[in-house]
PDB file of N, CA and C in Angstrom:
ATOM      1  N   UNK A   1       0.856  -1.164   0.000  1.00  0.00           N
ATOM      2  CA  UNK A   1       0.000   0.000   0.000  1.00  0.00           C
ATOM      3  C   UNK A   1       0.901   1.226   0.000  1.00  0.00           C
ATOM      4  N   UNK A   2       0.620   2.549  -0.875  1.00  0.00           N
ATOM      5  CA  UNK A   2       1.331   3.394  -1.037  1.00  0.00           C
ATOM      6  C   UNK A   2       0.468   4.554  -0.269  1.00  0.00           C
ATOM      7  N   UNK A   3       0.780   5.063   0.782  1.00  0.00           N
ATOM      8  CA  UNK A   3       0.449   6.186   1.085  1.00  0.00           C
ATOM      9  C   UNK A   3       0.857   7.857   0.726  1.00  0.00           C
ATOM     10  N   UNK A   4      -0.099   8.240  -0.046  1.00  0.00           N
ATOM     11  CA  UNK A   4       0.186   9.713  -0.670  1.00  0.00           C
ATOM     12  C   UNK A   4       0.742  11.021   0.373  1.00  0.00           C
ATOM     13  N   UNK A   5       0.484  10.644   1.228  1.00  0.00           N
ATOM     14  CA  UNK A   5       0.187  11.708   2.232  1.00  0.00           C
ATOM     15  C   UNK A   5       2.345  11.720   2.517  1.00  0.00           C
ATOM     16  N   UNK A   6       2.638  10.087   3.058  1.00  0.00           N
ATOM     17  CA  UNK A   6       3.656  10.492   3.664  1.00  0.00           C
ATOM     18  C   UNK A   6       4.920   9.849   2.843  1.00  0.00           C
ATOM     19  N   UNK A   7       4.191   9.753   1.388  1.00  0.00           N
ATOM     20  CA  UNK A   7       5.407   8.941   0.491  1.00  0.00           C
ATOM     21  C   UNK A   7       5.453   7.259   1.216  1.00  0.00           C
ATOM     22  N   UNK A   8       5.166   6.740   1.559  1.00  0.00           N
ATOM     23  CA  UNK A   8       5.809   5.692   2.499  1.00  0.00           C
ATOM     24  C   UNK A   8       5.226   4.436   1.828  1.00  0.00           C
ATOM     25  N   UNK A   9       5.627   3.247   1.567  1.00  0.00           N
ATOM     26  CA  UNK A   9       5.071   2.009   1.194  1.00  0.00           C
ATOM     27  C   UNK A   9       4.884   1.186   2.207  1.00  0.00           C
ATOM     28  N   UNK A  10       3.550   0.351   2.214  1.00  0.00           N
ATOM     29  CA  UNK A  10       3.766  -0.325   3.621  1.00  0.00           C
ATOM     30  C   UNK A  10       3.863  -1.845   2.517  1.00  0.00           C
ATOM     31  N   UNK A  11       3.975  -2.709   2.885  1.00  0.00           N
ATOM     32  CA  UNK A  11       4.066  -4.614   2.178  1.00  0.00           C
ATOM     33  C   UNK A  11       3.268  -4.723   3.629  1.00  0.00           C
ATOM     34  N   UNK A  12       1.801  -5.230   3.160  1.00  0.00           N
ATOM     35  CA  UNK A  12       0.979  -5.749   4.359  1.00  0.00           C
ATOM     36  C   UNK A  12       1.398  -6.924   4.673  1.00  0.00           C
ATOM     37  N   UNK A  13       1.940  -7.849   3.836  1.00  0.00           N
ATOM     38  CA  UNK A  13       2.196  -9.048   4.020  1.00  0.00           C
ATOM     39  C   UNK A  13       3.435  -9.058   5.232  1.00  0.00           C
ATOM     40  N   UNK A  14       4.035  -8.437   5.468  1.00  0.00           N
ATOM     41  CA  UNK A  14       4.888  -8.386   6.578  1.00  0.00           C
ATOM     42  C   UNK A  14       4.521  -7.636   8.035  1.00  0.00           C
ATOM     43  N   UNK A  15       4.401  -8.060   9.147  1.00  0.00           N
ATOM     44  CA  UNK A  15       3.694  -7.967  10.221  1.00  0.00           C
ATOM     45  C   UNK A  15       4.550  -6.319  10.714  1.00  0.00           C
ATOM     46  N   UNK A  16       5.401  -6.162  10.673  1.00  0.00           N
ATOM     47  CA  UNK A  16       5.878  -5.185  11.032  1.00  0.00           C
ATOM     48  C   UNK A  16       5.270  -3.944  10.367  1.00  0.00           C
ATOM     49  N   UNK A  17       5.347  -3.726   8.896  1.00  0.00           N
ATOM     50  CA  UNK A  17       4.446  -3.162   7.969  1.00  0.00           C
ATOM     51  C   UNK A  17       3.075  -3.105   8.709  1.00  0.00           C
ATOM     52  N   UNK A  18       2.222  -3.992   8.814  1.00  0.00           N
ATOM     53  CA  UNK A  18       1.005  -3.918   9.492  1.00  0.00           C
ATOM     54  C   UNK A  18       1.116  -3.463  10.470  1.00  0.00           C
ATOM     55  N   UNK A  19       1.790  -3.520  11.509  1.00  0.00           N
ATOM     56  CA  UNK A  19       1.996  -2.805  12.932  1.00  0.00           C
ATOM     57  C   UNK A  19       2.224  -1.258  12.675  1.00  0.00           C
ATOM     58  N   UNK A  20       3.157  -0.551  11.894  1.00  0.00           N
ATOM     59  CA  UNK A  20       3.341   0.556  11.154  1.00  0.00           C
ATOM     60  C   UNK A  20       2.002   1.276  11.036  1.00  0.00           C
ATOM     61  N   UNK A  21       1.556   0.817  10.000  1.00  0.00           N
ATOM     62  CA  UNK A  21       0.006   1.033   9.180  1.00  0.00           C
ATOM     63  C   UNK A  21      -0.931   1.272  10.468  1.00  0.00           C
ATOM     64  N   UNK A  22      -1.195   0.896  11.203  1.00  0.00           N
ATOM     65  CA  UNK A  22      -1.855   0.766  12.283  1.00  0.00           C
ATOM     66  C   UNK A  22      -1.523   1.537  13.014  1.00  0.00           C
ATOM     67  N   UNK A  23      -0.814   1.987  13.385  1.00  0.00           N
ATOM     68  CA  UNK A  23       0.010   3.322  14.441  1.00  0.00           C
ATOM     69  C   UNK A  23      -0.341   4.727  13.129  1.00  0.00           C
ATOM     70  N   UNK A  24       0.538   4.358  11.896  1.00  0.00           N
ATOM     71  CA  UNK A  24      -0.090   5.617  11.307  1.00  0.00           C
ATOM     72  C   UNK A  24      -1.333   5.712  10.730  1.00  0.00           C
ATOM     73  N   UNK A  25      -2.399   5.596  11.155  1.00  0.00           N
ATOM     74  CA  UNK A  25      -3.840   5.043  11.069  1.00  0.00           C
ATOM     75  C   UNK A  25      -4.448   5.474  11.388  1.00  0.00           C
ATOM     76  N   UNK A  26      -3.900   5.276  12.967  1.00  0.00           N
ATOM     77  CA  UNK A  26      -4.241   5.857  14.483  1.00  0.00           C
ATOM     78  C   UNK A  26      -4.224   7.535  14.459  1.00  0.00           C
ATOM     79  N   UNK A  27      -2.736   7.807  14.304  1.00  0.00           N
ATOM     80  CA  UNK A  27      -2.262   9.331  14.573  1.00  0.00           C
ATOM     81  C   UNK A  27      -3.119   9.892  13.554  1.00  0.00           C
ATOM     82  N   UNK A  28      -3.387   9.568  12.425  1.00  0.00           N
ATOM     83  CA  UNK A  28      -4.004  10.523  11.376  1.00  0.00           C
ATOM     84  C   UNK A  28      -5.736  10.469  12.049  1.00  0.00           C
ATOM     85  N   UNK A  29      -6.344   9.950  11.879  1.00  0.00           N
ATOM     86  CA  UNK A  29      -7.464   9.490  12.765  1.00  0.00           C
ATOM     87  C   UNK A  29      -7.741  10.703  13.823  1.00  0.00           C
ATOM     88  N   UNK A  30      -6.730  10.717  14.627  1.00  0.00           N
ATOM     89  CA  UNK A  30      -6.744  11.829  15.839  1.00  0.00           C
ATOM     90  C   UNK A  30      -6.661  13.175  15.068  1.00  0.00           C
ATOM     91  N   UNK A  31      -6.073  13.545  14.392  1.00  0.00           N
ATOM     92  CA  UNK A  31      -5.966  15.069  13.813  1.00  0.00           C
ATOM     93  C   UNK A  31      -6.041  15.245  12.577  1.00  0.00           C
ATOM     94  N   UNK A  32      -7.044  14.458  11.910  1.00  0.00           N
ATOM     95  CA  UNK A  32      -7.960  14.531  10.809  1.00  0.00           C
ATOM     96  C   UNK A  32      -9.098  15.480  10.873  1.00  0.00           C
ATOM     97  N   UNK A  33      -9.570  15.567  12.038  1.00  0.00           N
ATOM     98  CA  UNK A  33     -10.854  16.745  12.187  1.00  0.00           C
ATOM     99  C   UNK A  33     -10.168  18.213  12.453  1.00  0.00           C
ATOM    100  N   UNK A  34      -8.894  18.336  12.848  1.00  0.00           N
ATOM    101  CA  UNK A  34      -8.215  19.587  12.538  1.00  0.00           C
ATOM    102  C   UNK A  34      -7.797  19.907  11.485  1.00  0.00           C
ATOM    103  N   UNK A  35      -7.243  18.855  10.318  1.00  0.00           N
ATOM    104  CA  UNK A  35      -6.816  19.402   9.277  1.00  0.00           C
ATOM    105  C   UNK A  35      -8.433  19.714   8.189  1.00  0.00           C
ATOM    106  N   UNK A  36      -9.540  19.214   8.649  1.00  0.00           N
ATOM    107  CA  UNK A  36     -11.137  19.338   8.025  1.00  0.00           C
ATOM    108  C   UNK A  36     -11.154  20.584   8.477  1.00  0.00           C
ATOM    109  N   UNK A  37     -11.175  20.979   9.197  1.00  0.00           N
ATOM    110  CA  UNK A  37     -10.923  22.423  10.326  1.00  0.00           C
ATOM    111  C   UNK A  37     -10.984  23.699   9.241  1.00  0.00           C
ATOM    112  N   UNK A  38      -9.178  23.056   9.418  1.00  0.00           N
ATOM    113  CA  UNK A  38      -8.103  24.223   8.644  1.00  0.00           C
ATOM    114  C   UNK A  38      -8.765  24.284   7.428  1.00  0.00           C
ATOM    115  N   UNK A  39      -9.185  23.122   6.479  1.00  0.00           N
ATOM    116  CA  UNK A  39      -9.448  23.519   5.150  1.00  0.00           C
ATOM    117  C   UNK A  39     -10.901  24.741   4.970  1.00  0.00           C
ATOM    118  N   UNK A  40     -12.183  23.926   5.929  1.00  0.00           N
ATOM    119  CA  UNK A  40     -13.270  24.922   5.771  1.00  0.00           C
ATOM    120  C   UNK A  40     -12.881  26.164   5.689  1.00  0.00           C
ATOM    121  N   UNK A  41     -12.055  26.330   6.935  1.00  0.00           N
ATOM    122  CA  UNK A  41     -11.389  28.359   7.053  1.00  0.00           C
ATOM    123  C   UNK A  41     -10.751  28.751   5.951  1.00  0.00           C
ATOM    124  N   UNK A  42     -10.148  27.836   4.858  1.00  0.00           N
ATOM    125  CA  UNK A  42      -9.727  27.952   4.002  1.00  0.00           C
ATOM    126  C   UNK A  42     -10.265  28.674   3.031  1.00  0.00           C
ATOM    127  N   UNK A  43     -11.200  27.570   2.473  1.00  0.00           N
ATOM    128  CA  UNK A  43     -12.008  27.716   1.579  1.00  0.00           C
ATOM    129  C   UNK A  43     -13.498  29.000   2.198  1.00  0.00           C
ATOM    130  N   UNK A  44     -13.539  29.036   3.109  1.00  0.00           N
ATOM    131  CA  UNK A  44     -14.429  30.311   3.119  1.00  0.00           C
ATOM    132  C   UNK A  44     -13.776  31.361   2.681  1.00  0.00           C
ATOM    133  N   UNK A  45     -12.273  31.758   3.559  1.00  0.00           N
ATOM    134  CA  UNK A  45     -11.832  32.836   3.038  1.00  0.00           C
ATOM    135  C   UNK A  45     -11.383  32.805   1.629  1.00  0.00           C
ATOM    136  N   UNK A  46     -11.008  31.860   0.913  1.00  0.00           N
ATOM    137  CA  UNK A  46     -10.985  32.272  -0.711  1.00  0.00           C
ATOM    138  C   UNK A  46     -11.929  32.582  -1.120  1.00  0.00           C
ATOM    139  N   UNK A  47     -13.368  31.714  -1.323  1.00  0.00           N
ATOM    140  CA  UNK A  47     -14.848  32.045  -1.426  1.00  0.00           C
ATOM    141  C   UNK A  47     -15.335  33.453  -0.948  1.00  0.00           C
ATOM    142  N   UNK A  48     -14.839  34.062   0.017  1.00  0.00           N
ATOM    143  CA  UNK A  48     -15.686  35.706   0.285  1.00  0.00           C
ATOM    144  C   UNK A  48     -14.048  36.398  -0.333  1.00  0.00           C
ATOM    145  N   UNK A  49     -13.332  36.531  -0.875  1.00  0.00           N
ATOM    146  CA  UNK A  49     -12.192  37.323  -1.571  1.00  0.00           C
ATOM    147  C   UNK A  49     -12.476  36.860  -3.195  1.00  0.00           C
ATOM    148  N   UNK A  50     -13.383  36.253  -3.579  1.00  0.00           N
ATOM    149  CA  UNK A  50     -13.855  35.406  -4.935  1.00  0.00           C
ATOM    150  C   UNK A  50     -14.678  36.583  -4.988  1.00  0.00           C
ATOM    151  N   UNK A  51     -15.716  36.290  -4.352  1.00  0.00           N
ATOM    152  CA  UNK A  51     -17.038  36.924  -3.753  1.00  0.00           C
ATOM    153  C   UNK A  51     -16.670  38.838  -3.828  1.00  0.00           C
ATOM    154  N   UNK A  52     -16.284  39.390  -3.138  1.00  0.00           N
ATOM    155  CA  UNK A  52     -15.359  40.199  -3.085  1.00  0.00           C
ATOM    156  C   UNK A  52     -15.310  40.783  -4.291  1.00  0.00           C
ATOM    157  N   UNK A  53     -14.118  39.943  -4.933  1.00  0.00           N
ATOM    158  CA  UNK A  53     -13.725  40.759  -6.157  1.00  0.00           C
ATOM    159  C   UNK A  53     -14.906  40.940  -7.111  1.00  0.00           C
ATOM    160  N   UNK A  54     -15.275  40.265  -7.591  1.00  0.00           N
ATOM    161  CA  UNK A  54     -16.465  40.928  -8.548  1.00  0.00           C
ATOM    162  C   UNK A  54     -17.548  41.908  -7.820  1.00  0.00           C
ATOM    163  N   UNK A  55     -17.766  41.951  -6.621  1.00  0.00           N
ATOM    164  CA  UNK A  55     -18.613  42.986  -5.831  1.00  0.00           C
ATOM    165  C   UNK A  55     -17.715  44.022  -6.353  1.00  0.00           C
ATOM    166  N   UNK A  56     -16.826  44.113  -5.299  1.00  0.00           N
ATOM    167  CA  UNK A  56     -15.818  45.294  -5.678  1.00  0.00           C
ATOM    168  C   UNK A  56     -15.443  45.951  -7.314  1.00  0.00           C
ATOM    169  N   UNK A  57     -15.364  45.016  -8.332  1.00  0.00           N
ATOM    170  CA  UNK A  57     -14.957  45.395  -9.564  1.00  0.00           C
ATOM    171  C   UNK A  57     -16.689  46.199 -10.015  1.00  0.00           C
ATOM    172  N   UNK A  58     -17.236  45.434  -9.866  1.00  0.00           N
ATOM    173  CA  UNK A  58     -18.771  46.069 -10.187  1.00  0.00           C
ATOM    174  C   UNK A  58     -19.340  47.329  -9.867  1.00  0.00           C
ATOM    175  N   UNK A  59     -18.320  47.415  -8.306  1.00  0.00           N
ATOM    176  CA  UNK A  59     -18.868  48.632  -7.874  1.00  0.00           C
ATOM    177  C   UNK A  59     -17.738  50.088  -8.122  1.00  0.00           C
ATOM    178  N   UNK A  60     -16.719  49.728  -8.967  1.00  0.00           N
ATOM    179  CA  UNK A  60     -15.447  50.374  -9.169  1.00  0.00           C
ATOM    180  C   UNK A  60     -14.861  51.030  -7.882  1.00  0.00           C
ATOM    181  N   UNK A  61     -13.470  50.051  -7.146  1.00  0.00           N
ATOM    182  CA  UNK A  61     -12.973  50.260  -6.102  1.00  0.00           C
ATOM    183  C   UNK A  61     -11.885  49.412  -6.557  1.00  0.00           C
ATOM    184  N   UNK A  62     -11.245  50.692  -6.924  1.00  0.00           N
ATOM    185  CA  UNK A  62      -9.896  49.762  -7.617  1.00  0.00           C
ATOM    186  C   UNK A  62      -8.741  49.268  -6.754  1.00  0.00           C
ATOM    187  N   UNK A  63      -8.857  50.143  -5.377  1.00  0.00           N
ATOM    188  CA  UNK A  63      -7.846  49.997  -4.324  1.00  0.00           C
ATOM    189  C   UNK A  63      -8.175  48.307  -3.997  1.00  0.00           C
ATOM    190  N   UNK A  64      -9.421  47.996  -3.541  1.00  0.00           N
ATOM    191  CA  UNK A  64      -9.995  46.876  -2.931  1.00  0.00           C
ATOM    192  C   UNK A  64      -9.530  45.909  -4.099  1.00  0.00           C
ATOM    193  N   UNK A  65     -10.193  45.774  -5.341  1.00  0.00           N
ATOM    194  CA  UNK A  65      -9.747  44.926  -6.277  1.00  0.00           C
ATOM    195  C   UNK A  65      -8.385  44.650  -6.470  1.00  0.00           C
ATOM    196  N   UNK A  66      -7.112  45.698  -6.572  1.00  0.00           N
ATOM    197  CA  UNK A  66      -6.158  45.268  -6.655  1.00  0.00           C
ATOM    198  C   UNK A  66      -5.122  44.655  -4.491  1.00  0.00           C
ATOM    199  N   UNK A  67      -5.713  44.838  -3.949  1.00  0.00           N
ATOM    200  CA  UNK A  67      -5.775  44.069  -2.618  1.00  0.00           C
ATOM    201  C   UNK A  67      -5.911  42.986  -2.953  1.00  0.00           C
ATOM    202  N   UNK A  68      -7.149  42.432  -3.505  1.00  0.00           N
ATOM    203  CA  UNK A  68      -8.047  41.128  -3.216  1.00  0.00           C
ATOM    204  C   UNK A  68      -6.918  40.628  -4.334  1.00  0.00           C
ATOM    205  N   UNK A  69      -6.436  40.943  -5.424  1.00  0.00           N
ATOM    206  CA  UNK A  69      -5.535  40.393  -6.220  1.00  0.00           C
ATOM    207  C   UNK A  69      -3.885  40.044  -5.949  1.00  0.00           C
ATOM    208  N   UNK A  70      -3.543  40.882  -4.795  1.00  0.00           N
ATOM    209  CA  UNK A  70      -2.210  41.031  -4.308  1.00  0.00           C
ATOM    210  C   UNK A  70      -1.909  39.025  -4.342  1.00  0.00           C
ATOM    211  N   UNK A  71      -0.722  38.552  -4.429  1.00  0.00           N
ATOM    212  CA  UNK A  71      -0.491  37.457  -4.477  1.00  0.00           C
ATOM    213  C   UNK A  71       0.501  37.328  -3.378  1.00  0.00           C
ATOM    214  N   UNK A  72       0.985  39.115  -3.168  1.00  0.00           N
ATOM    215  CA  UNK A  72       2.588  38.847  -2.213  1.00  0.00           C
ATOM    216  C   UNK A  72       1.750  39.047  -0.665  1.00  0.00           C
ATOM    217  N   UNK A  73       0.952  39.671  -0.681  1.00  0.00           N
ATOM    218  CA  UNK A  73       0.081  39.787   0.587  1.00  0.00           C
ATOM    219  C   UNK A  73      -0.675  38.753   0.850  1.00  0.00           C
ATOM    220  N   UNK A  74      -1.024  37.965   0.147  1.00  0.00           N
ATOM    221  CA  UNK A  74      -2.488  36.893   0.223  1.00  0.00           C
ATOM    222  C   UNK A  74      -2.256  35.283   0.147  1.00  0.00           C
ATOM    223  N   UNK A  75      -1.551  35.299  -0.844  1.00  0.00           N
ATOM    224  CA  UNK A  75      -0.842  34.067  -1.061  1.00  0.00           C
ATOM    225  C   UNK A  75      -1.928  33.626  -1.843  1.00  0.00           C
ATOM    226  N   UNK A  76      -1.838  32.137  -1.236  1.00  0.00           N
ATOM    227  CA  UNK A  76      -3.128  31.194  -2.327  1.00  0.00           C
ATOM    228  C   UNK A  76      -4.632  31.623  -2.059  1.00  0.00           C
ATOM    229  N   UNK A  77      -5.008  32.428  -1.032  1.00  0.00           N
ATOM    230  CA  UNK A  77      -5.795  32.950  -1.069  1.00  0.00           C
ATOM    231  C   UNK A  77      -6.313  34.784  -1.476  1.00  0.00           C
ATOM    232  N   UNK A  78      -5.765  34.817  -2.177  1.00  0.00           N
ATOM    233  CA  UNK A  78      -5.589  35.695  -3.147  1.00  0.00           C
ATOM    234  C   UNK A  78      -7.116  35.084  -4.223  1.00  0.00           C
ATOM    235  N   UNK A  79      -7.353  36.494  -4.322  1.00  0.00           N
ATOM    236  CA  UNK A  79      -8.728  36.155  -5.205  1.00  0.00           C
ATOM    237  C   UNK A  79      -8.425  35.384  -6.794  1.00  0.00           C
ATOM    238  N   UNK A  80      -9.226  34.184  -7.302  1.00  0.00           N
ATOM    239  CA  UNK A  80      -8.898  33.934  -8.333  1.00  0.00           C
ATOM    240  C   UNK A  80      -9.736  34.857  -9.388  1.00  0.00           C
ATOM    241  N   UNK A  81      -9.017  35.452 -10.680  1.00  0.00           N
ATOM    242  CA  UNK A  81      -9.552  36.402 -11.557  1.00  0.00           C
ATOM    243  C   UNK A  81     -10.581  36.232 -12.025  1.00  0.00           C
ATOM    244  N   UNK A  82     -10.706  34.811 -11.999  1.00  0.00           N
ATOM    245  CA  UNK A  82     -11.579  34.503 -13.408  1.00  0.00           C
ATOM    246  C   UNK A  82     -12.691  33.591 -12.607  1.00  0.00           C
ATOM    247  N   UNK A  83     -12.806  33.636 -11.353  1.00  0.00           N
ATOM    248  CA  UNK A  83     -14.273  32.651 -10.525  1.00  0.00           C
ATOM    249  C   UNK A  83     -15.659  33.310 -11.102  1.00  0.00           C
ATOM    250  N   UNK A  84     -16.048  32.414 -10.904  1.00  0.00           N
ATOM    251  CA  UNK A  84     -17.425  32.724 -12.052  1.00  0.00           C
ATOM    252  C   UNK A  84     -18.594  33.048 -10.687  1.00  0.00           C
ATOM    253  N   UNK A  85     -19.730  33.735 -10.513  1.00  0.00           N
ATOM    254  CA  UNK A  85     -20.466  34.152 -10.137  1.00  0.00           C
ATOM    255  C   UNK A  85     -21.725  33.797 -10.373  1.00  0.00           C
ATOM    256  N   UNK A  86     -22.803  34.401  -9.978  1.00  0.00           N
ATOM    257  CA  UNK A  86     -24.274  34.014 -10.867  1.00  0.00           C
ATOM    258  C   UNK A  86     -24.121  34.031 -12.366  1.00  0.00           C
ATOM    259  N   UNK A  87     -25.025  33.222 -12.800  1.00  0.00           N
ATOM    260  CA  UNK A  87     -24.759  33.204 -14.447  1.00  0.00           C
ATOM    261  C   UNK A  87     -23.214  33.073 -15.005  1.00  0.00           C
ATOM    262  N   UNK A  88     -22.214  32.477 -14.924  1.00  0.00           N
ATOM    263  CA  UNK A  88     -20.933  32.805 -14.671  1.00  0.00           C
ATOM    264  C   UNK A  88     -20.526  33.924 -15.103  1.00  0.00           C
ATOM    265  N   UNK A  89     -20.695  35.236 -14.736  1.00  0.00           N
ATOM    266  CA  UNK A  89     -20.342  36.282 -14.491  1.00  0.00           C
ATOM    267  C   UNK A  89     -19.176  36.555 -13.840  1.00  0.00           C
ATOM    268  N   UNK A  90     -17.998  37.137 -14.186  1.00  0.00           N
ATOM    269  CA  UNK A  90     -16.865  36.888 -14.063  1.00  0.00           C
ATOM    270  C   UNK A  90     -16.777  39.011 -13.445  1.00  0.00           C
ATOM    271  N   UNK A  91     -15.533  39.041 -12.389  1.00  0.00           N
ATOM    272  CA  UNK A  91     -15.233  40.249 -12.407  1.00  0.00           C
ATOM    273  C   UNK A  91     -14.826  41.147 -13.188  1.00  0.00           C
ATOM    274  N   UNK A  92     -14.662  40.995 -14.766  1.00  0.00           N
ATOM    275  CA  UNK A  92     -14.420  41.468 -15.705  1.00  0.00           C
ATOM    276  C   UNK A  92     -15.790  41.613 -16.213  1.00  0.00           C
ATOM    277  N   UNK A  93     -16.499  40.344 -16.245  1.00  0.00           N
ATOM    278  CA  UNK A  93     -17.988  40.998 -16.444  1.00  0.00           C
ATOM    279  C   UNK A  93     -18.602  42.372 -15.924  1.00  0.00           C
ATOM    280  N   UNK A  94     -18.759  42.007 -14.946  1.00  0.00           N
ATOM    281  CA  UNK A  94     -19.204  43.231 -13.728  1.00  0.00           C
ATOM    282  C   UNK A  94     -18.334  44.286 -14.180  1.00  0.00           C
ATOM    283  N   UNK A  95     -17.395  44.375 -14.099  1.00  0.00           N
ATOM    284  CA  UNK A  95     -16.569  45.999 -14.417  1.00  0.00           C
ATOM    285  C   UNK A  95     -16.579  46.739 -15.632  1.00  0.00           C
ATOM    286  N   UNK A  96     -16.878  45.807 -16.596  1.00  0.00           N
ATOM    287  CA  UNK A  96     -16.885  46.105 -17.961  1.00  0.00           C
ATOM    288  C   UNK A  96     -18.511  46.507 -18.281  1.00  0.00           C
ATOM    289  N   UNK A  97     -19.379  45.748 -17.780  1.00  0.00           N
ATOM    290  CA  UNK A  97     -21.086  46.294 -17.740  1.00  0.00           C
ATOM    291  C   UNK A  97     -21.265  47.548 -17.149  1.00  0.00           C
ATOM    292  N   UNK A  98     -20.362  48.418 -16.179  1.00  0.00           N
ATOM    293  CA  UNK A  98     -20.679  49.143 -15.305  1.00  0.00           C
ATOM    294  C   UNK A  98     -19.796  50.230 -15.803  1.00  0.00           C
ATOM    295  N   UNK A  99     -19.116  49.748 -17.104  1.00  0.00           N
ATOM    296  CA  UNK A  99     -17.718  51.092 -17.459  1.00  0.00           C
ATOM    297  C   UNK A  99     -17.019  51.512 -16.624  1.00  0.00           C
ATOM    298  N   UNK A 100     -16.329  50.526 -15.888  1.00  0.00           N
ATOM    299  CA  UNK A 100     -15.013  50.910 -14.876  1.00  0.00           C
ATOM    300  C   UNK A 100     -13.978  50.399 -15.566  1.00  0.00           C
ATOM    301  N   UNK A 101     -13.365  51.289 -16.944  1.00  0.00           N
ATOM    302  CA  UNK A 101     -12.322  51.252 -17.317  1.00  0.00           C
ATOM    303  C   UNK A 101     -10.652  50.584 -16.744  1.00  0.00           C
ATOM    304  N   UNK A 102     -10.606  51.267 -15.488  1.00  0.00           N
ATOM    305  CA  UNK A 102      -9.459  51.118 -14.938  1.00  0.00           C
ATOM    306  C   UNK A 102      -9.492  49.743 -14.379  1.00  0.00           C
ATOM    307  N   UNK A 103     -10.541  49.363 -13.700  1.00  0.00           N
ATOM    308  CA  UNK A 103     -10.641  48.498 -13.416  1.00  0.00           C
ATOM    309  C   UNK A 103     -10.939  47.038 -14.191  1.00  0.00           C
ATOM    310  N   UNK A 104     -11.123  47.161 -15.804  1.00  0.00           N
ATOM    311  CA  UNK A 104     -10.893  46.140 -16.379  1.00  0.00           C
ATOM    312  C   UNK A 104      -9.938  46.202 -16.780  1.00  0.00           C
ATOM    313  N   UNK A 105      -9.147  47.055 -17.014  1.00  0.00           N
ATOM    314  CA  UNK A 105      -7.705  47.031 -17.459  1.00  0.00           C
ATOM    315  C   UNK A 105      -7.151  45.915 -16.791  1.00  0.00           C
ATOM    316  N   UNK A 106      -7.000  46.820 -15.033  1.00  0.00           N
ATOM    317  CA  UNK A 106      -6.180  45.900 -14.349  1.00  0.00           C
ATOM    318  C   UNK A 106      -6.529  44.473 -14.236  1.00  0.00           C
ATOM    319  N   UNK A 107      -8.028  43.853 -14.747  1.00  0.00           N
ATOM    320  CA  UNK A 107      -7.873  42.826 -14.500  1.00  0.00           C
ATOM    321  C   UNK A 107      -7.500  42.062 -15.757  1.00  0.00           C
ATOM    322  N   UNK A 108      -7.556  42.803 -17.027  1.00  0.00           N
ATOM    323  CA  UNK A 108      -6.860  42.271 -17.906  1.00  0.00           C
ATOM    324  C   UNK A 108      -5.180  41.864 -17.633  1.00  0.00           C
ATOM    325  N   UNK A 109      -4.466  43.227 -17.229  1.00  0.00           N
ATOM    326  CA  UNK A 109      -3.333  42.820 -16.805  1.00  0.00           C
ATOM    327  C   UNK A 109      -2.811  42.308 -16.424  1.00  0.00           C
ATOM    328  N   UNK A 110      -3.830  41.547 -15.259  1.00  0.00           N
ATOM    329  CA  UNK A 110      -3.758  39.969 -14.164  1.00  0.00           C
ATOM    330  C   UNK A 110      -4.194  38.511 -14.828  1.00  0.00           C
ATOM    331  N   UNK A 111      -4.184  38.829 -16.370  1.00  0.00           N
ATOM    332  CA  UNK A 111      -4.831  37.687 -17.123  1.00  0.00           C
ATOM    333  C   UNK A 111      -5.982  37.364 -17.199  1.00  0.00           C
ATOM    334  N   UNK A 112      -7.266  38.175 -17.038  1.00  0.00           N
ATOM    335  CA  UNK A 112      -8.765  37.745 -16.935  1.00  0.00           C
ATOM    336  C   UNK A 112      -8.891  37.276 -18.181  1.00  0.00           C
ATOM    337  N   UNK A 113      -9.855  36.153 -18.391  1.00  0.00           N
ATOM    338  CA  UNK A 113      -9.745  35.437 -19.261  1.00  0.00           C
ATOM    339  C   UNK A 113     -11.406  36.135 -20.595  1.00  0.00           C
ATOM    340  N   UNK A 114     -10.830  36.575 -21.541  1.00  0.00           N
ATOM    341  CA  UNK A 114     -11.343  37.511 -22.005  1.00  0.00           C
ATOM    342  C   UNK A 114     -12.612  36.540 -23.229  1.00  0.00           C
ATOM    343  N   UNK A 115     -12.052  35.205 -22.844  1.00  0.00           N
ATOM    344  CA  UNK A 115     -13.444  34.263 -24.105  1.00  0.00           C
ATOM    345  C   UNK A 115     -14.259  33.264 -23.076  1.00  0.00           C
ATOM    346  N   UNK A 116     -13.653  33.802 -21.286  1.00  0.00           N
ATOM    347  CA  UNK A 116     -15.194  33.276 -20.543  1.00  0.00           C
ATOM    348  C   UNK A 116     -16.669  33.727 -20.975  1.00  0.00           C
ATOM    349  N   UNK A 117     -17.892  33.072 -20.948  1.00  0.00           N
ATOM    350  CA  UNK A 117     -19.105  33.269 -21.371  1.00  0.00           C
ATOM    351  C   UNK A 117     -20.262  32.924 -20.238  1.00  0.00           C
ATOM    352  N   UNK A 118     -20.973  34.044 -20.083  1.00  0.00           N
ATOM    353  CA  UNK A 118     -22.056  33.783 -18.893  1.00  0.00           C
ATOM    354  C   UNK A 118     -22.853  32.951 -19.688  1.00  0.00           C
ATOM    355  N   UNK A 119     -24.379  32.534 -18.835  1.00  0.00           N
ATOM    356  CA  UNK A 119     -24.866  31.689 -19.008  1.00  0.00           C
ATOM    357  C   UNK A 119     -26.392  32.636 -19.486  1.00  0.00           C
ATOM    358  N   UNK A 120     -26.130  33.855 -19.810  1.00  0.00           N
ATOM    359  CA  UNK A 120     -27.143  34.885 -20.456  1.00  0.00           C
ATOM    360  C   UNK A 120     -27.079  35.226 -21.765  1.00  0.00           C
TER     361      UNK A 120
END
């Protein structure tokens, strides 16, 4: 058995291997509902900085939009450009319906993907 998590091969057929497997089984078991934890907090905060950016681009607030885009401040949670919205409505959608110039620029500049298509 190859475990992804810690690189490690166990050969069940050897009792020691099974004894192994069983201890790391155990430990993951115990702090499995913390790493479920960590991810929800995760994924909310990308989801409301998703969320976010197309509010913000829609409503032309270019300070906020280029924040929510920062990659050196945010890391992986850094807004993705191109998350789709109702109808997949993209923050380039929203900014570009509302004539906030500057603000589709910059998200052109960040690579917004310019042959996404809503569902209107």
């Amino acid at each position: 058995i190859f475990n992804k998590d810690t690189g490690m091969y166990y050969d069940i057929r050897n009792p020691e291997s099974q004894v192994k497997l069983e201890q790391d089984s155990s430990r993951l078991s115990k702090i499995q509902p913390k790493m479920d934890k960590a991810w929800d907090t995760w994924w909310k905060e990308k989801r409301k900085n998703n969320d976010e950016l197309r509010i913000f681009s829609e409503a032309g607030n270019v300070e906020k939009v280029e924040q929510l885009l920062d990659k050196n401040k945010l890391g992986d949670l850094a807004a993705d450009i191109d998350s789709p919205g109702l109808d997949n409505w993209t923050a380039l959608h929203f900014a570009a319906s509302e004539g906030h110039y500057q603000i589709s620029c910059l998200l052109l500049e960040n690579d917004a993907d310019l042959e996404t298509q809503t569902k209107m």
